[in-house]
Protein backbone atom coordinates (compact mmCIF):
# COMPACT_ATOMS: atom_id res chain seq x y z
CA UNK A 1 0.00 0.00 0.00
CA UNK A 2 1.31 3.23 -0.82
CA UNK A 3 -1.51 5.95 0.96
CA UNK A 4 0.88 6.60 3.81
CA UNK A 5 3.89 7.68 2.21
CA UNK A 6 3.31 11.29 2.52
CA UNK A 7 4.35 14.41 5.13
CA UNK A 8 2.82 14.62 8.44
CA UNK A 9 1.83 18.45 9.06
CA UNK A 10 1.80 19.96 12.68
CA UNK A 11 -0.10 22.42 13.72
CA UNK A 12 -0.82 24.06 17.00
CA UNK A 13 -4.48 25.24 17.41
CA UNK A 14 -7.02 24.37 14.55
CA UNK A 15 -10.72 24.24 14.65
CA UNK A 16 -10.91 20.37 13.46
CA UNK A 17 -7.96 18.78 11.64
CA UNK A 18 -10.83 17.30 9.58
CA UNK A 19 -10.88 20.67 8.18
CA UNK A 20 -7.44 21.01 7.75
CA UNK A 21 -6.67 18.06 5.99
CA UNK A 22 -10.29 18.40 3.77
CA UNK A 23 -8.58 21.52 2.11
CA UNK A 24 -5.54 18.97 1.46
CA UNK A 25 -7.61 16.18 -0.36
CA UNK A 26 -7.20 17.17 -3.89
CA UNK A 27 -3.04 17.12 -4.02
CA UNK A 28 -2.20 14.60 -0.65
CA UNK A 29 -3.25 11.65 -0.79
CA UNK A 30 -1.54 9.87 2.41
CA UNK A 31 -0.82 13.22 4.24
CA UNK A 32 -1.41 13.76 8.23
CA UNK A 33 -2.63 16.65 10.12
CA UNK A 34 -1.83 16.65 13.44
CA UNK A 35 -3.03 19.15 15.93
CA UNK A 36 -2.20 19.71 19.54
CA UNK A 37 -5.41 21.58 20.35
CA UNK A 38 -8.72 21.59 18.38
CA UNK A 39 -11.40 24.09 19.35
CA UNK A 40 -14.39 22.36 17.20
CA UNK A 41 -13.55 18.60 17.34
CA UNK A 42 -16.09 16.57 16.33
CA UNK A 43 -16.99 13.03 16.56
CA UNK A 44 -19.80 10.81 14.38
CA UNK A 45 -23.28 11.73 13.83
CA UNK A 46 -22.65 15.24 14.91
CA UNK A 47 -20.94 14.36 18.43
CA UNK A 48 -18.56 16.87 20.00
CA UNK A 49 -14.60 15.42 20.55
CA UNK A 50 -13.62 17.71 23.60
CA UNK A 51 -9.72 18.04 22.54
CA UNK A 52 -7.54 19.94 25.48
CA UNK A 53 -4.04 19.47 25.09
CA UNK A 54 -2.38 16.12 25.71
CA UNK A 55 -4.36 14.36 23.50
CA UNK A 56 -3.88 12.60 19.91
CA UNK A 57 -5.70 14.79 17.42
CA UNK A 58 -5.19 13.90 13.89
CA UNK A 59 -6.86 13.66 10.26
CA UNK A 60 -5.04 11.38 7.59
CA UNK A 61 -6.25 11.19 3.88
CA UNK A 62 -6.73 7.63 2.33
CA UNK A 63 -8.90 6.31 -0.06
CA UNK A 64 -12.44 5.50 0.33
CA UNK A 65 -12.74 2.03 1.47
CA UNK A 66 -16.09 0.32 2.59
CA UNK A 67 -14.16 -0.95 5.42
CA UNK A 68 -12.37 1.80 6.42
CA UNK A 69 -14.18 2.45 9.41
CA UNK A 70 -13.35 -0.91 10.74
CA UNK A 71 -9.71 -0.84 9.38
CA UNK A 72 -8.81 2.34 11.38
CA UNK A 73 -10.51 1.08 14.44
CA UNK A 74 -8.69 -2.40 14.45
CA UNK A 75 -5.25 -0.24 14.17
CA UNK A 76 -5.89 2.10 17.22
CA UNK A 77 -7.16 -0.80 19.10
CA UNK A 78 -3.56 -2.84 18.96
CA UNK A 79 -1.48 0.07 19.15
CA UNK A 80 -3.36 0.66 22.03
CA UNK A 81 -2.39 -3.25 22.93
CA UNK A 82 1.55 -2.69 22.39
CA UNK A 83 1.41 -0.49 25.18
CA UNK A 84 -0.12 -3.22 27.28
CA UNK A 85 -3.56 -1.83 27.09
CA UNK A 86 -6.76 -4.15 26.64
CA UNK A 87 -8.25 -2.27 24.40
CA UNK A 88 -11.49 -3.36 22.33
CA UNK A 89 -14.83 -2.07 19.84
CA UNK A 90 -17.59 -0.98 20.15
CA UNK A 91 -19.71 -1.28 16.89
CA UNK A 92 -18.53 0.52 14.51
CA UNK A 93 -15.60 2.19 15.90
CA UNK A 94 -15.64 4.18 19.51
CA UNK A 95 -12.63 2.16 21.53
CA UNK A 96 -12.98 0.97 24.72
CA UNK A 97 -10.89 0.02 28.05
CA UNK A 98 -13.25 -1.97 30.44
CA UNK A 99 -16.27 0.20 29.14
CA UNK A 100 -14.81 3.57 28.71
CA UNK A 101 -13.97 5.35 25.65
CA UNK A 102 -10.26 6.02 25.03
CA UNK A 103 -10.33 6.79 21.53
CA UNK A 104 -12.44 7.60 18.80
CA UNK A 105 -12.54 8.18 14.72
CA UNK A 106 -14.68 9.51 11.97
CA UNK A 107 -14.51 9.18 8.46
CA UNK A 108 -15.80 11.66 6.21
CA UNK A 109 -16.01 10.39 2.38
CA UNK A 110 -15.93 12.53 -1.01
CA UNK A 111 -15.94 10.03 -4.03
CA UNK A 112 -12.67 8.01 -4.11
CA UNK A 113 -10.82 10.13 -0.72
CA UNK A 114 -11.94 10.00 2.57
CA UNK A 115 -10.45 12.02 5.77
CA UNK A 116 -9.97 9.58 8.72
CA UNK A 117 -9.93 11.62 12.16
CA UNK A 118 -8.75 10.01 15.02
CA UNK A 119 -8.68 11.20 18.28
CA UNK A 120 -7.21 9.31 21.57
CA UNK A 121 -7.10 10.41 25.29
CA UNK A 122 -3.14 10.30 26.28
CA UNK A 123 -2.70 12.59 29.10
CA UNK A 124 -6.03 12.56 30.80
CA UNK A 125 -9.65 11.71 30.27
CA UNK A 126 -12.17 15.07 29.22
CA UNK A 127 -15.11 13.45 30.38
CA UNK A 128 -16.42 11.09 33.13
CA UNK A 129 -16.99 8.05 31.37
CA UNK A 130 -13.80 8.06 29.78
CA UNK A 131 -10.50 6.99 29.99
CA UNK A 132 -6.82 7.73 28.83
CA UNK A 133 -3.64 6.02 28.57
CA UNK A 134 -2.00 7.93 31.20
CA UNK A 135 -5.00 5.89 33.92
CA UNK A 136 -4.01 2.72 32.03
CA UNK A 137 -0.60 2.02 31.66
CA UNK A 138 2.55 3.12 33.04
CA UNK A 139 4.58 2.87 30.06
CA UNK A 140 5.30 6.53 28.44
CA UNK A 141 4.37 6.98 24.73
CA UNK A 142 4.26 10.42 23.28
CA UNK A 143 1.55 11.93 21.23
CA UNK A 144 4.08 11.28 17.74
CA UNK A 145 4.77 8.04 18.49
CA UNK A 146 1.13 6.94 19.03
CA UNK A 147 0.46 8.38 15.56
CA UNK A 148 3.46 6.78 14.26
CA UNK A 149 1.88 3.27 15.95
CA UNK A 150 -1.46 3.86 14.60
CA UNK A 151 -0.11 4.48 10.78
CA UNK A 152 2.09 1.26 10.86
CA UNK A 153 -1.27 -0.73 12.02
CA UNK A 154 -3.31 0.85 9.31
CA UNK A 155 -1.13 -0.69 6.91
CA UNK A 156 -1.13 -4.18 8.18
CA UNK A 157 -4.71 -4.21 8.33
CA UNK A 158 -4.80 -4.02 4.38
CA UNK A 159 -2.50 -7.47 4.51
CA UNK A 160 -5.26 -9.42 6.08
CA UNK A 161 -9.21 -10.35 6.58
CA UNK A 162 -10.24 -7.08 8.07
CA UNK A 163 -13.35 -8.20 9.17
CA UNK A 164 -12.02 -11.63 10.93
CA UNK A 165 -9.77 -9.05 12.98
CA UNK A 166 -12.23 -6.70 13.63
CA UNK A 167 -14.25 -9.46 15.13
CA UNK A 168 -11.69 -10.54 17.03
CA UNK A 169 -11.45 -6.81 18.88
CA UNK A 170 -15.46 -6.34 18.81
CA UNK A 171 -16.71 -5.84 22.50
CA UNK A 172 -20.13 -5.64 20.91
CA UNK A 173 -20.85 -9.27 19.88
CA UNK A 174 -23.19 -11.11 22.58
CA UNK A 175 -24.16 -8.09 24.37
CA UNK A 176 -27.45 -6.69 24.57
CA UNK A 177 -27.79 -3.21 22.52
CA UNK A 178 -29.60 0.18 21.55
CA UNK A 179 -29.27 1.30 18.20
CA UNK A 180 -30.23 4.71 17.52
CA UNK A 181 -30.67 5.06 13.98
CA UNK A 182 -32.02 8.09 13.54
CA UNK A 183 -34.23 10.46 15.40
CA UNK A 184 -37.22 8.40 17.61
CA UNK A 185 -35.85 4.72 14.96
CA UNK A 186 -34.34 2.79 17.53
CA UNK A 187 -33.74 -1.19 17.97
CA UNK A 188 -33.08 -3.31 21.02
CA UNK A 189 -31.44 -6.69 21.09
CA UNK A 190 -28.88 -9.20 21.02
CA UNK A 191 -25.66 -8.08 18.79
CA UNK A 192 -25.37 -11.62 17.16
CA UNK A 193 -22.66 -10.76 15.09
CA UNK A 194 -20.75 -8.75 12.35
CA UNK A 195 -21.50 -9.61 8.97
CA UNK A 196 -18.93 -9.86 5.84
CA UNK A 197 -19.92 -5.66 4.80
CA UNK A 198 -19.41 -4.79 8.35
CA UNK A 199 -22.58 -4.51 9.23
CA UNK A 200 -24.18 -5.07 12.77
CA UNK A 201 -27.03 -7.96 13.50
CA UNK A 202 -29.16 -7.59 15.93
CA UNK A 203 -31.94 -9.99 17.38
CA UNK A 204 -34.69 -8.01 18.91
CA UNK A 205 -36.88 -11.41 19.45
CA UNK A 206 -38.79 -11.48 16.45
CA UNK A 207 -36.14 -10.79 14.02
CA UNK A 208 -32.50 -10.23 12.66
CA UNK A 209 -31.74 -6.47 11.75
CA UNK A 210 -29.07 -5.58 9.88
CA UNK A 211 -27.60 -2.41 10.65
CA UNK A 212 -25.41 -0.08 8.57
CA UNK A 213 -24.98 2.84 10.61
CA UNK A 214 -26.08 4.66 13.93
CA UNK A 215 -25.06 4.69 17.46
CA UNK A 216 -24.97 1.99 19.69
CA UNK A 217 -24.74 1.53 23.58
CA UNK A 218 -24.00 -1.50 25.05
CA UNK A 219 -27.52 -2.08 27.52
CA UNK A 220 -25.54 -4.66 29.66
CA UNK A 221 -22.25 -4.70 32.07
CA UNK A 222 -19.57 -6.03 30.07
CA UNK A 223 -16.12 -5.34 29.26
């Protein structure tokens, strides 16, 4: 693969590196914006990413990819690991350490480029229910070198199944769920599994859903 090949660009304070890195799309393929404060962060469906500093804010261009979603999650996820952190999925791709979110990513598509942002708690946690690497390991990794992590995982996960691995990482499978699709559509049930597109099932009793998008909350303790 040949997407990550390109410069990484720092800046200091940016409203999203989404942005940033959207005005880069046409000429960058593979570039990186990192940020070490963003003052609009965003996460899916419209979702605020509080983003103080000492944090892992960053935007990289690839191409559009139906699993990309999953791809990018599965590569946080075990750099996350290589620091000794269990770190696993919640449907499609908010990570989690024993229930809390540590990082996060959103893809936003335009034809054949997408921009991947990724943000990751390293310092400290913004909110309550969250977490951060600092809480959950003492080994020291700096903000560049979790980036640096991240992009070498991205890049194995186009040398396997993507979907067997992200199944392998997926704290969602067997638990009981909420899926807010849109605005009053919701669906309850059993996550029975992750199909071949990447898609969610869910058993609410009387049938099997299958679920492209929204968000979901696991219902149930768990990990």
């Amino acid at each position: 693969m040949d997407q990550m090949n390109t410069r990484i660009v720092h800046v200091d304070r940016v409203s999203s590196t989404q942005d940033v890195a959207r005005e880069m799309v046409s000429q960058e393929l593979g570039a990186v914006v990192v940020a070490d404060v963003q003052e609009e962060g965003r996460g899916r469906r419209g979702h605020v990413w509080l983003s103080p500093h000492g944090g892992l804010y960053a935007s990289i261009i690839l191409r559009s990819d139906p699993a990309l979603s999953l791809r990018v999650g599965v590569a946080v996820a075990r750099a996350l690991r290589k620091l000794g952190i269990v770190a696993l999925l919640k449907w499609p791709n908010d990570v989690l350490v024993a229930g809390k979110k540590i990082a996060g990513i959103l893809i936003e598509s335009s034809g054949e480029t997408a921009v991947v942002g990724i943000g990751a708690n390293i310092a400290r946690a913004p909110l309550e229910n969250s977490t951060c690497i600092a809480s959950e390991t003492e080994q020291q990794v700096t903000r560049d070198e979790l980036l640096h992590s991240i992009l070498r995982e991205v890049e194995m996960t186009y040398k396997e199944d993507i979907i067997e691995a992200y199944r392998a990482l997926c704290a969602t499978i067997g638990r009981t769920v909420q899926v807010n699709i849109t605005a009053g559509n919701e669906i309850t049930g059993v996550a029975l599994g992750i199909n071949r597109d990447g898609h969610l099932l869910v058993d609410d009793g009387e049938e099997t859903h299958v679920i492209v998008g929204g968000d979901c909350v696991h219902l149930d303790t768990g990990v």
